[in-house]
Protein backbone atom coordinates (compact mmCIF):
# COMPACT_ATOMS: atom_id res chain seq x y z
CA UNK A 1 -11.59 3.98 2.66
CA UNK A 2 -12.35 0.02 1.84
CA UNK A 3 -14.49 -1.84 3.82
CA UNK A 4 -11.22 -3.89 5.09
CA UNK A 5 -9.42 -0.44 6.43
CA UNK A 6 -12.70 0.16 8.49
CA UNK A 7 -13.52 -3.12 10.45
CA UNK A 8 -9.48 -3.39 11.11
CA UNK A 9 -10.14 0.05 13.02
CA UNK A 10 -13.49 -0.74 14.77
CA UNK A 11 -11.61 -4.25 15.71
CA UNK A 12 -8.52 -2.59 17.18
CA UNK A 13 -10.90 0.06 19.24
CA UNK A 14 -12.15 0.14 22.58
CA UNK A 15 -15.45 0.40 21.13
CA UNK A 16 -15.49 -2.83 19.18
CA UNK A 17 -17.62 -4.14 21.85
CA UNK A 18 -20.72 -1.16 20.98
CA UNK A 19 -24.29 -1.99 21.34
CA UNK A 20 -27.18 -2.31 18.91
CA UNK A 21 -28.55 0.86 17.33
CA UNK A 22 -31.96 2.78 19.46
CA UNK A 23 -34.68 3.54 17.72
CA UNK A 24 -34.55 7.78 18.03
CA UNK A 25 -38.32 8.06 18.46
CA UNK A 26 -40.28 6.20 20.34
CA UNK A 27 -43.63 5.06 18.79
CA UNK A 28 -46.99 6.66 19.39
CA UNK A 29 -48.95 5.06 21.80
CA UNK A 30 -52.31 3.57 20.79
CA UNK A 31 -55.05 5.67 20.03
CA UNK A 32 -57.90 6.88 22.72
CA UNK A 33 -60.56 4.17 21.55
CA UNK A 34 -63.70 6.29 20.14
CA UNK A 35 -66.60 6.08 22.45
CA UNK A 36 -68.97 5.00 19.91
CA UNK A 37 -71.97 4.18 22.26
CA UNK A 38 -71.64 7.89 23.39
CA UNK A 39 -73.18 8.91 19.44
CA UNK A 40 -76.72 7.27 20.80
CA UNK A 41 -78.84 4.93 18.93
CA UNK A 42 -78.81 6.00 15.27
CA UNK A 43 -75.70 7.63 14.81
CA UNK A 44 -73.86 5.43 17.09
CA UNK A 45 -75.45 2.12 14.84
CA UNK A 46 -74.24 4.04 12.15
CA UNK A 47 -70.81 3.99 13.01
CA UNK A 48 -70.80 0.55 13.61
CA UNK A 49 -72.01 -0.23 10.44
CA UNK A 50 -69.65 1.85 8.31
CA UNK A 51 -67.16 -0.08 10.21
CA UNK A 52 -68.87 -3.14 9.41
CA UNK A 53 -69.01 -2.44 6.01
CA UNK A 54 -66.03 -0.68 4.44
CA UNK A 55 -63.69 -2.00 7.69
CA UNK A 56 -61.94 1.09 8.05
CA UNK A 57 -61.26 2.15 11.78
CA UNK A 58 -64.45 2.88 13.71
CA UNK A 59 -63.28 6.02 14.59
CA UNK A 60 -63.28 7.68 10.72
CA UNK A 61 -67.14 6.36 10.55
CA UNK A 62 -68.08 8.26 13.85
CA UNK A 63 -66.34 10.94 12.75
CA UNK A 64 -68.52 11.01 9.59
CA UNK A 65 -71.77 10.48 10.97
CA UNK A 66 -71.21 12.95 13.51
CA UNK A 67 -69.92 15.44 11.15
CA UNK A 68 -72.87 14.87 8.86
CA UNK A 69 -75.20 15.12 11.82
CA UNK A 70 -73.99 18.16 12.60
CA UNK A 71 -74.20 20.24 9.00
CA UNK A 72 -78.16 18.84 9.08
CA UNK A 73 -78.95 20.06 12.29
CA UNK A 74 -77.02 23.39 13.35
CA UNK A 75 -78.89 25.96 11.70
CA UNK A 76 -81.75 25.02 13.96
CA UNK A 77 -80.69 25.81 17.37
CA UNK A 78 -77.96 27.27 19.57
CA UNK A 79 -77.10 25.90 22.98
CA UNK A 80 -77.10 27.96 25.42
CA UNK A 81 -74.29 27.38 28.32
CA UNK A 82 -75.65 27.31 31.75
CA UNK A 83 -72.82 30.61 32.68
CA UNK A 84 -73.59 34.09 33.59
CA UNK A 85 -76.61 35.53 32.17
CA UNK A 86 -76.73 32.33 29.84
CA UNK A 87 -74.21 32.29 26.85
CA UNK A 88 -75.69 31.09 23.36
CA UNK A 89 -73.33 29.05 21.05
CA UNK A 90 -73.88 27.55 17.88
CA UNK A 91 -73.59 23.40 17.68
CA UNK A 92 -71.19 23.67 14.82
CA UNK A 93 -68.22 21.48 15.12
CA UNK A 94 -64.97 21.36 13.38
CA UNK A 95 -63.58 17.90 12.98
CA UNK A 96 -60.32 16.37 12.08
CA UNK A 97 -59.94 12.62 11.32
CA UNK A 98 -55.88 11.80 10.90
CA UNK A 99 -55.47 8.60 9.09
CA UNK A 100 -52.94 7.55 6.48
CA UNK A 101 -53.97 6.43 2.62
CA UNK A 102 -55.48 2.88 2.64
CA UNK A 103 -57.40 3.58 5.59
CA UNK A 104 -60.81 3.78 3.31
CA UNK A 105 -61.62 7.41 4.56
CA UNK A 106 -63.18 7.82 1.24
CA UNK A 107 -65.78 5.49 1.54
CA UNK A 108 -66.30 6.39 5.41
CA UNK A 109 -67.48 9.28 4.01
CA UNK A 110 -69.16 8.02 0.79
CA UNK A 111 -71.56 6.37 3.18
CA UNK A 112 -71.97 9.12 5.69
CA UNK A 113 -72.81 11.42 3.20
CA UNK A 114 -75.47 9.68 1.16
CA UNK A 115 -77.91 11.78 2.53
CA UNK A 116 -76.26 15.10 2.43
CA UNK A 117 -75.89 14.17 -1.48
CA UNK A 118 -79.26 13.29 -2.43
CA UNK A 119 -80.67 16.11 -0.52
CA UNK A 120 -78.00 18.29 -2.83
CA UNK A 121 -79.42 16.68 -5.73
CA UNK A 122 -82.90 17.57 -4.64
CA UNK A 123 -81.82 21.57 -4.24
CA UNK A 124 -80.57 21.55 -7.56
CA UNK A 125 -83.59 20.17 -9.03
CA UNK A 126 -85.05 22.97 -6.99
CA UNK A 127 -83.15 25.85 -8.25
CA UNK A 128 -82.88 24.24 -12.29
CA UNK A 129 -86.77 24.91 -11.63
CA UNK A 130 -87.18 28.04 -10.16
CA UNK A 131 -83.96 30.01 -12.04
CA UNK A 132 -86.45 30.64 -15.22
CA UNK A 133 -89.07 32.18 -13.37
CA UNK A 134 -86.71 34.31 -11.16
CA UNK A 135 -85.25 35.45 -14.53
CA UNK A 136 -88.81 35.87 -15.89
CA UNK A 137 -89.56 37.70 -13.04
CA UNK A 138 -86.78 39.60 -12.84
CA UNK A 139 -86.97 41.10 -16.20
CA UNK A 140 -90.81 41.96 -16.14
CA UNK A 141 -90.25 44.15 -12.68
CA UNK A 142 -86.69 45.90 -14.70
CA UNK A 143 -89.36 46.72 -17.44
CA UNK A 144 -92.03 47.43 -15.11
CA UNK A 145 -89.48 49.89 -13.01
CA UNK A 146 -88.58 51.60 -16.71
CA UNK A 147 -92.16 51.75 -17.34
CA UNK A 148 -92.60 54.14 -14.16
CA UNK A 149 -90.01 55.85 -14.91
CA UNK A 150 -91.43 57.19 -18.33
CA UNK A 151 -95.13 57.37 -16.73
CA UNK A 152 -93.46 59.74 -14.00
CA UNK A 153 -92.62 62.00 -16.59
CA UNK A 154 -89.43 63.20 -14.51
CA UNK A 155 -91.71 63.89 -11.61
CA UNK A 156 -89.96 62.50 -8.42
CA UNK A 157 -92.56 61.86 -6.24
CA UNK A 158 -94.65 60.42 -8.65
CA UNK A 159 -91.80 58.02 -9.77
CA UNK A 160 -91.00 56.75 -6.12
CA UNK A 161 -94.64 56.54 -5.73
CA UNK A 162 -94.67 54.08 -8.31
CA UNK A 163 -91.14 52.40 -7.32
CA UNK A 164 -92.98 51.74 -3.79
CA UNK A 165 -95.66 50.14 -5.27
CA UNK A 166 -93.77 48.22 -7.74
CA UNK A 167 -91.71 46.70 -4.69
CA UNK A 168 -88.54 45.36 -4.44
CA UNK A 169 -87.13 42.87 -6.95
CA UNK A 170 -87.54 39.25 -6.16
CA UNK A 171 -84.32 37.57 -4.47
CA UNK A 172 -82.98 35.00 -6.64
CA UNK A 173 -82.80 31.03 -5.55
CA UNK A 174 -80.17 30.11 -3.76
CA UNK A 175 -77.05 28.49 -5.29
CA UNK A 176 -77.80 25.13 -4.17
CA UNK A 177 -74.79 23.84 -2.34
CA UNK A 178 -74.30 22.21 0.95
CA UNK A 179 -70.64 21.47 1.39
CA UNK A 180 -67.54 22.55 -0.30
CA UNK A 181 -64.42 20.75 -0.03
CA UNK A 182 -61.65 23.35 -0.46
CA UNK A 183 -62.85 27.52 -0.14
CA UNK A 184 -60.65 29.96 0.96
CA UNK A 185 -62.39 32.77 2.78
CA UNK A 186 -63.68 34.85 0.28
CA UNK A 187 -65.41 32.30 -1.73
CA UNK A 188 -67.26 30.89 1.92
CA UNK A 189 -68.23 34.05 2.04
CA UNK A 190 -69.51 34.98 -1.73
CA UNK A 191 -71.37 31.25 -1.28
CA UNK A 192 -72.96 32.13 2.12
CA UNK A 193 -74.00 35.62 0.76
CA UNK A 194 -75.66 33.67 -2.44
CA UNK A 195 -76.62 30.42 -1.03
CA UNK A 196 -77.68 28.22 1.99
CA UNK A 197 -76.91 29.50 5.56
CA UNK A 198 -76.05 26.50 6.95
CA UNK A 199 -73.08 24.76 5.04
CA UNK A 200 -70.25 22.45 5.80
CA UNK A 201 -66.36 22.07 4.28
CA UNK A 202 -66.13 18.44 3.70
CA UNK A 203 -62.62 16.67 2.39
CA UNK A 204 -61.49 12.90 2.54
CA UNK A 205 -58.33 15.14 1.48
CA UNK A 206 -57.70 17.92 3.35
CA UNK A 207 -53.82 18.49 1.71
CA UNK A 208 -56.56 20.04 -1.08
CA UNK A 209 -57.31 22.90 1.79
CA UNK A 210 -54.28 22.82 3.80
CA UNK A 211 -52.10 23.53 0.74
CA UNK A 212 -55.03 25.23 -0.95
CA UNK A 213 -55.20 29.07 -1.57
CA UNK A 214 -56.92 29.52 1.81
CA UNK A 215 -54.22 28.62 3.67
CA UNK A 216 -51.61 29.90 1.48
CA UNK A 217 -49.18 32.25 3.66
CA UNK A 218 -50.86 35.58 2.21
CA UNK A 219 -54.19 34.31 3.29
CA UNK A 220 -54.34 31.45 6.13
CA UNK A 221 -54.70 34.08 8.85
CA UNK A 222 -57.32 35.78 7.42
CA UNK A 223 -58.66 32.52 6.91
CA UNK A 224 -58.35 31.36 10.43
CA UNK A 225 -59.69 34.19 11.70
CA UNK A 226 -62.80 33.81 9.79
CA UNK A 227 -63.17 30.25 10.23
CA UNK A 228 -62.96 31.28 14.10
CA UNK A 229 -65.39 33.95 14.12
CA UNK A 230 -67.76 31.51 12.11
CA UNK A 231 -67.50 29.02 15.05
CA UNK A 232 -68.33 31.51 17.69
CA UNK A 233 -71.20 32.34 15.47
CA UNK A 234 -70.36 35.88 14.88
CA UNK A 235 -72.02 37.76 11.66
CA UNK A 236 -69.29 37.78 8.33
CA UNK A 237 -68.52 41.20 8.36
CA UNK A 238 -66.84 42.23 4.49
CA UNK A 239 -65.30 45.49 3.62
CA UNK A 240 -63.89 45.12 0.29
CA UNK A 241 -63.34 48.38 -2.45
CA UNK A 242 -64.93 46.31 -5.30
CA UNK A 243 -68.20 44.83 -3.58
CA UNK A 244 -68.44 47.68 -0.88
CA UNK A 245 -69.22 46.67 2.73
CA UNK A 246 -71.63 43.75 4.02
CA UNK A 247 -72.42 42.27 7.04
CA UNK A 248 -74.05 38.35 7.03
CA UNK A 249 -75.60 37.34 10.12
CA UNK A 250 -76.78 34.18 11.51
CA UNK A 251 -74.71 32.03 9.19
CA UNK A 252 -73.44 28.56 10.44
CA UNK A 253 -70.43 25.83 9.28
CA UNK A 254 -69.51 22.29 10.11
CA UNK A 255 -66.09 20.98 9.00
CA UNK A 256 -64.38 17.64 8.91
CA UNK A 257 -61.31 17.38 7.38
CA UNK A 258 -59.41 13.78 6.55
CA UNK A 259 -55.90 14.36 6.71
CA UNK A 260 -52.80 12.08 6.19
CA UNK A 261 -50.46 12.51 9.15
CA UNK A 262 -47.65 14.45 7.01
CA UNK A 263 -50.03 16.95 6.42
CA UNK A 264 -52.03 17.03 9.75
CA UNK A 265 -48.48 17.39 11.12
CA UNK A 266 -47.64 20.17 9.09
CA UNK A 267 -50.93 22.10 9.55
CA UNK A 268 -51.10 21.42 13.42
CA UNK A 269 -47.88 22.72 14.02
CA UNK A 270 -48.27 25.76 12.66
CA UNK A 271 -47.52 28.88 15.11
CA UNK A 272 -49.10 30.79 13.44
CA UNK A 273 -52.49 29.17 13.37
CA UNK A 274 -51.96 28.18 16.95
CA UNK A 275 -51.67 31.80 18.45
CA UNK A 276 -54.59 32.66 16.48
CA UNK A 277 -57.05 30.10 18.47
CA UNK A 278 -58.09 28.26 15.33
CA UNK A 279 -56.90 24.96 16.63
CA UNK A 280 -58.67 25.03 20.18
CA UNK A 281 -61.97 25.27 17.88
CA UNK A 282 -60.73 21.66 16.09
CA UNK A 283 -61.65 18.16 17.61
CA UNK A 284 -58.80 15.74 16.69
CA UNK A 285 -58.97 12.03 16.19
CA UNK A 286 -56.25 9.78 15.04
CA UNK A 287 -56.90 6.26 15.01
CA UNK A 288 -55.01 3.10 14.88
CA UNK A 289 -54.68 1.80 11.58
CA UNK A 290 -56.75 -1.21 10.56
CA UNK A 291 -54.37 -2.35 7.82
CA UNK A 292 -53.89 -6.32 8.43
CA UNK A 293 -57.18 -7.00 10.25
CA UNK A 294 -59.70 -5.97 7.17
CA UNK A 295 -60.05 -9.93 6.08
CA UNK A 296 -63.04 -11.10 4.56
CA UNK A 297 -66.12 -11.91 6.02
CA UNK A 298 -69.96 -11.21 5.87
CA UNK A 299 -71.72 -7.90 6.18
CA UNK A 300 -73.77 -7.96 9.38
CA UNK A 301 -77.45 -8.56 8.46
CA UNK A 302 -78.34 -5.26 10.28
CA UNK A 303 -75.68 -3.45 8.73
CA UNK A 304 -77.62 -1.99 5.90
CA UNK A 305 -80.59 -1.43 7.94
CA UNK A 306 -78.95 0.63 10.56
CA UNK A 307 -77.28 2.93 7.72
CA UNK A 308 -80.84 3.11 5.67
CA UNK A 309 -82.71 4.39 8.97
CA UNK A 310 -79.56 6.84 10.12
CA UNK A 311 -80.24 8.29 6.31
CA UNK A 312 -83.37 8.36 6.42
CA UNK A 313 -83.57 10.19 9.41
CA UNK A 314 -80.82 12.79 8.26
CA UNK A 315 -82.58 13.13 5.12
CA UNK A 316 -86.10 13.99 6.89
CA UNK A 317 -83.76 16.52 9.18
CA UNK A 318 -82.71 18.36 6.13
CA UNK A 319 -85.37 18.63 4.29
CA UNK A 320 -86.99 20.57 6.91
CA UNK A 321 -87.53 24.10 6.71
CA UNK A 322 -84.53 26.59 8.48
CA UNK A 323 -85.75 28.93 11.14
CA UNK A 324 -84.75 32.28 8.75
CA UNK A 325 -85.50 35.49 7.96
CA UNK A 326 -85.00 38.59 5.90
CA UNK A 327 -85.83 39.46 2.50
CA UNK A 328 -83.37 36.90 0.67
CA UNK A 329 -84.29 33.56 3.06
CA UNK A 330 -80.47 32.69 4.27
CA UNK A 331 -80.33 34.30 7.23
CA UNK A 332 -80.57 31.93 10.47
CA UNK A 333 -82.89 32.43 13.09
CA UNK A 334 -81.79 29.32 15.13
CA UNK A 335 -84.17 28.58 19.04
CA UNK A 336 -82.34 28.49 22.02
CA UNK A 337 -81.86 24.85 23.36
CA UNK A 338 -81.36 25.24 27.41
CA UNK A 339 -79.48 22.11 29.35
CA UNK A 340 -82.20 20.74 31.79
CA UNK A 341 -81.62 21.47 35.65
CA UNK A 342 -79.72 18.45 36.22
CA UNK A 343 -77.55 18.90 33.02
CA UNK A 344 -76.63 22.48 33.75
CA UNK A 345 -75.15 20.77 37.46
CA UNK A 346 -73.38 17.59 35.54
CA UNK A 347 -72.42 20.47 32.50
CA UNK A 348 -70.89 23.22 35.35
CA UNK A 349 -69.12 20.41 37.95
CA UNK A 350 -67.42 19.40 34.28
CA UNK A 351 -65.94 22.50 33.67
CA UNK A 352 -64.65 23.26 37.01
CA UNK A 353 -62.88 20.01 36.58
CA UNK A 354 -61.12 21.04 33.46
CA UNK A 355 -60.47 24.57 35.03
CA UNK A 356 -58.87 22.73 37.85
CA UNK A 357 -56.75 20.37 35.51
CA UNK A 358 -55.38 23.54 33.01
CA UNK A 359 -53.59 25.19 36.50
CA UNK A 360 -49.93 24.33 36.36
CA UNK A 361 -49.15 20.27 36.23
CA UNK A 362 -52.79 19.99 35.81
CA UNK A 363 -53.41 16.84 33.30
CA UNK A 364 -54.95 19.39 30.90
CA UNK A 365 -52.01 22.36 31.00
CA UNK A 366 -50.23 20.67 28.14
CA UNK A 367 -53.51 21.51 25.62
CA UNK A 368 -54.75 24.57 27.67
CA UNK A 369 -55.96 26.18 24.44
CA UNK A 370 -58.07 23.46 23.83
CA UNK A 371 -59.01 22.99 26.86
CA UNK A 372 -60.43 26.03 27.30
CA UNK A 373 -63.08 25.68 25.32
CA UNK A 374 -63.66 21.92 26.47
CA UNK A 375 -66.88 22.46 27.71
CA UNK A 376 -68.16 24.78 25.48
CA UNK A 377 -67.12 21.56 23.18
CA UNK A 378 -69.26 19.40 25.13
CA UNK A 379 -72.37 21.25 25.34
CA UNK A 380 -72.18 21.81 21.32
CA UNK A 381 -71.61 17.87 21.19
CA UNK A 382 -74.50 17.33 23.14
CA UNK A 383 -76.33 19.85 21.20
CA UNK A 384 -75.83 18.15 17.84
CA UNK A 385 -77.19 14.64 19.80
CA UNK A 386 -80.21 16.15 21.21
CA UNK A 387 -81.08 17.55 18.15
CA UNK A 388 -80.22 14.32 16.03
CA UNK A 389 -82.55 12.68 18.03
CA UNK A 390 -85.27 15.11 18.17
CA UNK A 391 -85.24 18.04 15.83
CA UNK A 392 -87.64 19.76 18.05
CA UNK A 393 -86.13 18.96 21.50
CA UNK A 394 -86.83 22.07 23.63
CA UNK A 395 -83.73 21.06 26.34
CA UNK A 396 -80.76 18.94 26.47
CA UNK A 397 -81.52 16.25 28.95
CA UNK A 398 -78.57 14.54 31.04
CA UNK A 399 -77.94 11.13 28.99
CA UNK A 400 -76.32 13.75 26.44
CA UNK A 401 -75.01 15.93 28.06
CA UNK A 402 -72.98 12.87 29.61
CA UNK A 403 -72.75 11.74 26.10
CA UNK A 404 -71.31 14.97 24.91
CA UNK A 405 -68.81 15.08 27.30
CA UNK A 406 -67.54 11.89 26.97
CA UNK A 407 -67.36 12.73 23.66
CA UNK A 408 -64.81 15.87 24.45
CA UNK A 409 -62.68 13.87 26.79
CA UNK A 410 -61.91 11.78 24.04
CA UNK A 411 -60.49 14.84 21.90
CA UNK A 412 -58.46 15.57 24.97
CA UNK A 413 -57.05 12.41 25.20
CA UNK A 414 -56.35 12.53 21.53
CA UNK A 415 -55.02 16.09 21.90
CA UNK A 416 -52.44 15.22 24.46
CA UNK A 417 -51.49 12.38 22.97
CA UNK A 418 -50.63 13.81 19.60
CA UNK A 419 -49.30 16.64 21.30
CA UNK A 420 -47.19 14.52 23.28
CA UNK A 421 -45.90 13.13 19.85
CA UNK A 422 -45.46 16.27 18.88
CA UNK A 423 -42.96 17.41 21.73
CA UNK A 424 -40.30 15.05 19.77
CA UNK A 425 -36.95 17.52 19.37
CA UNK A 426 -36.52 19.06 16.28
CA UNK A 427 -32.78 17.83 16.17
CA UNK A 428 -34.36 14.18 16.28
CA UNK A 429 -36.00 14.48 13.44
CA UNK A 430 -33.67 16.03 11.37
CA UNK A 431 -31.20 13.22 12.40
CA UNK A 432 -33.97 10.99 11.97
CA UNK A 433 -33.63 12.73 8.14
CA UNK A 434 -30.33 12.25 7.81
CA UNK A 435 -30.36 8.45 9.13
CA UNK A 436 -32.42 8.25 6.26
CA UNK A 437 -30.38 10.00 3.84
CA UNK A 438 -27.59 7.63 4.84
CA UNK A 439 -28.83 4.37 4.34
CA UNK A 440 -30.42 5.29 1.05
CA UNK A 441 -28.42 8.08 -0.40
CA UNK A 442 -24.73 7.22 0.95
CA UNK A 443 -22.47 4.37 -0.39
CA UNK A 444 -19.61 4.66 1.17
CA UNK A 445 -18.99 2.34 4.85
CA UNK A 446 -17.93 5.35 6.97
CA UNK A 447 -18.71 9.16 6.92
CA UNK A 448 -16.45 12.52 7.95
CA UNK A 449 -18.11 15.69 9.30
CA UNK A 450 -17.44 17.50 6.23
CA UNK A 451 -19.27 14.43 4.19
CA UNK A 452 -22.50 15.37 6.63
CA UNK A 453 -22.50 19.13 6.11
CA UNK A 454 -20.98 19.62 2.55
CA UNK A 455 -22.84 16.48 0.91
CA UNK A 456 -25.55 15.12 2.87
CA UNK A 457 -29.21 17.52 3.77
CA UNK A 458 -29.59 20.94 2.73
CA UNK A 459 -30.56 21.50 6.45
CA UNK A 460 -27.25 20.44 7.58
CA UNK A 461 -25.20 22.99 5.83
CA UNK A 462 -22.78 24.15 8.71
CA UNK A 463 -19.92 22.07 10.77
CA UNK A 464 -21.89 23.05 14.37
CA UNK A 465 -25.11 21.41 13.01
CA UNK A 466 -23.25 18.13 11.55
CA UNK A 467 -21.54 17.61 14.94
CA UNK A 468 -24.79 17.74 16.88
CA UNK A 469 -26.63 15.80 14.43
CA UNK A 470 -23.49 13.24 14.55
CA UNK A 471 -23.43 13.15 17.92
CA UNK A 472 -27.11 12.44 18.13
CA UNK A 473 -26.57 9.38 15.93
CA UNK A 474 -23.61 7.83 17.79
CA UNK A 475 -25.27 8.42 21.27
CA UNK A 476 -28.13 6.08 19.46
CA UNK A 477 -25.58 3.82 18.02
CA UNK A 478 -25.70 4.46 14.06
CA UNK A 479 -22.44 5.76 14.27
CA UNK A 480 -19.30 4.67 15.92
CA UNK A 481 -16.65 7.13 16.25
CA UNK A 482 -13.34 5.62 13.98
CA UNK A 483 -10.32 6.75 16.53
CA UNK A 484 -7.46 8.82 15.04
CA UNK A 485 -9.37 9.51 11.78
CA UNK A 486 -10.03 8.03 8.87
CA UNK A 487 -9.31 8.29 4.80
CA UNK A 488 -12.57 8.35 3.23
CA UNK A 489 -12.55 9.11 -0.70
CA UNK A 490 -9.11 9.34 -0.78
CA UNK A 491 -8.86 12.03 1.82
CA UNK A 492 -7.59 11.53 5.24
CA UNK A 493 -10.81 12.99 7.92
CA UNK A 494 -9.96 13.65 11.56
CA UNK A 495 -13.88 13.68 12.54
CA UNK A 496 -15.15 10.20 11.26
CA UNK A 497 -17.67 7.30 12.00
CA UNK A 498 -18.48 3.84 10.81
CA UNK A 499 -21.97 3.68 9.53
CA UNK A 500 -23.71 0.88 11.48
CA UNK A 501 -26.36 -0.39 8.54
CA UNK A 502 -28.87 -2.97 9.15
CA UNK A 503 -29.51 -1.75 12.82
C-alpha cells in the first residue's frame, strides 16, 4: 500500500481529526534525595567529597562509604534490638546502588575502597610471610607424628601418648581476602572456611553476579537462601558427599552491588527470589542521573582532606584485631552493643509506626516484605554509625539511632517508588517493545494484524495477543485504525492501522 493510498483513507475518515500520540509509561518520579548528613561527620564528609570529586550522584558515594564502613566494622559487634528477651543481630548490610553506565560508579567506589585495598595488600604481605613457616611447620610435626609412630612400636597407648603431646597441627594463614566481587555459594563458603570471617561481595557490576553462576537457575535459591541466613547471622551449615559435613559459626558479610537498571530490573523482579525473603534483606537506592550537570570546576580544598581522614580512620578500624576464637582464628566472637534507654523508646515508637503503616492501605503495605524488617534495618544502620565512630562504643546513643532510621526511611521511599515503577502492566511494555520494533524494524506506512503476529516480536506470536497489543497502541495514538481495510504488500488486510511516526 503507497503512502498516497494511506493518507487518501485517513483523509476521508472520521478519524482524520486524531490526536497526538501518549507516551505509554509515565516517567519515574525523582529519586528520594539521600540523607547524607544522617552518615555523621566522617562518613557523611566522605560522601560529599566523592561527590565533589568524581561528580557522580551523591547517593553512589554514600552508598560506598557506608558499605565500606560496614565490612570494617561488623565482625565486632551485634546490636541487640530492644524486643522480648533482647534479640542480637549482626550490623551487616546488603546494599544496592541502581545507576546506569556513565554515572562514574567505578570511581565512587575506587575512592571508597582505598582503604579496604591497602589493608588487602597488607594481609597478603602477611600471609606471603607466614605461608613458609606454616609449611615448615607443617612438615616437621607430619615427620614428628611418623616419628611416634615408629617409637610406639605398634603400641597404642604409647603412640596416642605421644600424638597428645605432639599436639595438633598448626592452622594455616588465612587466604587473605576481604571482598569478592562475584561467588556463588559454595565458593563464600570454601573462602569463609579458609579465610577472614568478616568479608564483603563488592561489584561496580553486579550483571557479573546477577548473571553469574550463583544466580544461575540451578543455583540462585540455594544462593538466596544462604545469603539470607548469612544476614540473620546464622552459622553456614555444609553437608556435601565429597567434603563431609561442617558447620561455620560466627561468620559475617556486607554487600553492595552497582547495578544498571536492566539488570536491577531483571533481578528485582524475580518471584522467585522475592518469596524467598532475599530482597527484604536489600537496601535499594536509585538516584537521579547527574549526566549534564558534571561541568568543570575546582575540587573543594577540603575535599581531599575529608577522604584522607575517613581512610584513615577505616584503615585504623581494620587493622584492629577481630573478637575470635577457636583453634583456626576465623570464627567471630562479636560484643553485644545495647540501644541506650532513650534509643530503645525512639527505636520501639519507630517500629510500631511501620507495623501500623504495613496493615491494609497502610503507606508501607505495598513493600510489606521490606518493611518488615525496617527496623531491624535501622538499628543495624545505626549499629554500623556507632561503631564507625567509636569502635569501642558500649551503646548506641539516640543521635544514631535517629540517624539510622532516617537512613531506612529513605530505602522505603526508594522501595515504593521503584516498586511503584514496577507495577507498570506487562502488556505496556511489550507494546512499548513492539512500538519499538516498528519505528526501527518496519518500513512499510501501515500495518495488518497478521503483519504484528506473523512478522513483528517473537512474543507476539498469536492473533489474540496482536489485537490487544494493537489496541493498546491506537488507544495511545500510534495507530489509527484504516476503515474497511487496507492492501498492504500487495495483499488486501481487513484488520489495519496507519503507523503514526514521529509522535
Amino acid at each position: 500500500m503507497s503512502r498516497d493510498d494511506v493518507l487518501f483513507l485517513i483523509s476521508n475518515s472520521a478519524d482524520a481529526g486524531f490526536d497526538p500520540p501518549l507516551p505509554l509509561m509515565r516517567k519515574l518520579p525523582p529519586a528520594d534525595p539521600f540523607p547524607v548528613d544522617s552518615l555523621g561527620p566522617i562518613l557523611g564528609a566522605a560522601a560529599r567529597a566523592i561527590h565533589d570529586r568524581v561528580r557522580a550522584p551523591i547517593a553512589i558515594g554514600a552508598q560506598s562509604v557506608l558499605g565500606a564502613a560496614t565490612l570494617a566494622v561488623q565482625g565486632h559487634a551485634d546490636v541487640v534490638l530492644p524486643i522480648g528477651n533482647g534479640q542480637s543481630r549482626p550490623v551487616s548490610c546488603y546494599l544496592v546502588t541502581i545507576a546506569e553506565t556513565g554515572e562514574r560508579k567505578s570511581a565512587c567506589d575506587t575512592e571508597a575502597l582505598w582503604p579496604v585495598r591497602k589493608h588487602e595488600a597488607k594481609l597478603r604481605e602477611r600471609y606471603e610471610r607466614d605461608w613458609p613457616d606454616y609449611q615448615n611447620d607443617k612438615l616437621a610435626w607430619e615427620r614428628a607424628r611418623d616419628a611416634a609412630v615408629k617409637k610406639g612400636r605398634g603400641d597404642r597407648n604409647a603412640i596416642k601418648s605421644a600424638f597428645d603431646a605432639l599436639g595438633p597441627m598448626a592452622a594455616p594463614p588465612l587466604t587473605p581476602m576481604l571482598t569478592c566481587p562475584e561467588p556463588n555459594f559454595e565458593g563464600l563458603c570454601r573462602l569463609f572456611a579458609t579465610g577472614l570471617p568478616s568479608l564483603g561481595i563488592f561489584t561496580t557490576e553486579a550483571g557479573q553476579f546477577i548473571g553469574g553462576n550463583g544466580m544461575a537457575e540451578d543455583n540462585k535459591l540455594k544462593t538466596a537462601a544462604g545469603l539470607s541466613s548469612l544476614w540473620d547471622g546464622e552459622a553456614i551449615r555444609r553437608v556435601r558427599s565429597g567434603d563431609g559435613a561442617s558447620v561455620l559459626p560466627g561468620r559475617r558479610l556486607a554487600a553492595h552491588l552497582m547495578a544498571q537498571p536492566i539488570v536491577a530490573d531483571v533481578w528485582l523482579k524475580d518471584r522467585l527470589l522475592a518469596g524467598q525473603g532475599l530482597f527484604s534483606r536489600i537496601l535499594v537506592t536509585a538516584p537521579d542521573s547527574a549526566a549534564g550537570t558534571r561541568l568543570h570546576r575546582p575540587e573543594r580544598p577540603e575535599t581531599d582532606r575529608d577522604l584522607k581522614r575517613y581512610g584513615a580512620h577505616l584503615l585504623e578500624i581494620l587493622e584492629k584485631l577481630l573478637p575470635v576464637t577457636g583453634p583456626t582464628k576465623n570464627e567471630l566472637e562479636p560484643r553485644l552493643l545495647k540501644l541506650s534507654p532513650h534509643s530503645a523508646k525512639v527505636w520501639i515508637a519507630f517500629a510500631d509506626h511501620v507495623e501500623a503503616e504495613i496493615a491494609s492501605g497502610g503507606s508501607l503495605e505495598p513493600i510489606r516484605g521490606l518493611a518488615n524488617k525496617l527496623q531491624e534495618h535501622a538499628a543495624r544502620l545505626a549499629g554500623v554509625l556507632t561503631l564507625t565512630g567509636d569502635i569501642e562504643a558500649a551503646e548506641i546513643a539516640a543521635p544514631e539511632i535517629e540517624a539510622g532510621i532516617a537512613l531506612a526511611e529513605h530505602y522505603a521511599a526508594e522501595a515504593l517508588r521503584l516498586m511503584d515503577a514496577g507495577r507498570v502492566n506487562e502488556d505496556l511494555r511489550l507494546a512499548q517493545r513492539f512500538l519499538d520494533w516498528l519505528h526501527n524494524s518496519w518500513k512499510e506506512d501501515a500495518i495488518s494484524l497478521p503483519d504484528i503476529y506473523q512478522r513483528s516480536l517473537n512474543a507476539i506470536g498469536d492473533k489474540a495477543t496482536a489485537s490487544k497489543i494493537a489496541g493498546i497502541l491506537e488507544a495511545h495514538n500510534h495507530l489509527v485504525k484504516i476503515p474497511g481495510g487496507a492492501k498492504i504488500a500487495g495483499q488486501y488486510r481487513r484488520d489495519a492501522w496507519r503507523i503514526v511516526r514521529g509522535g
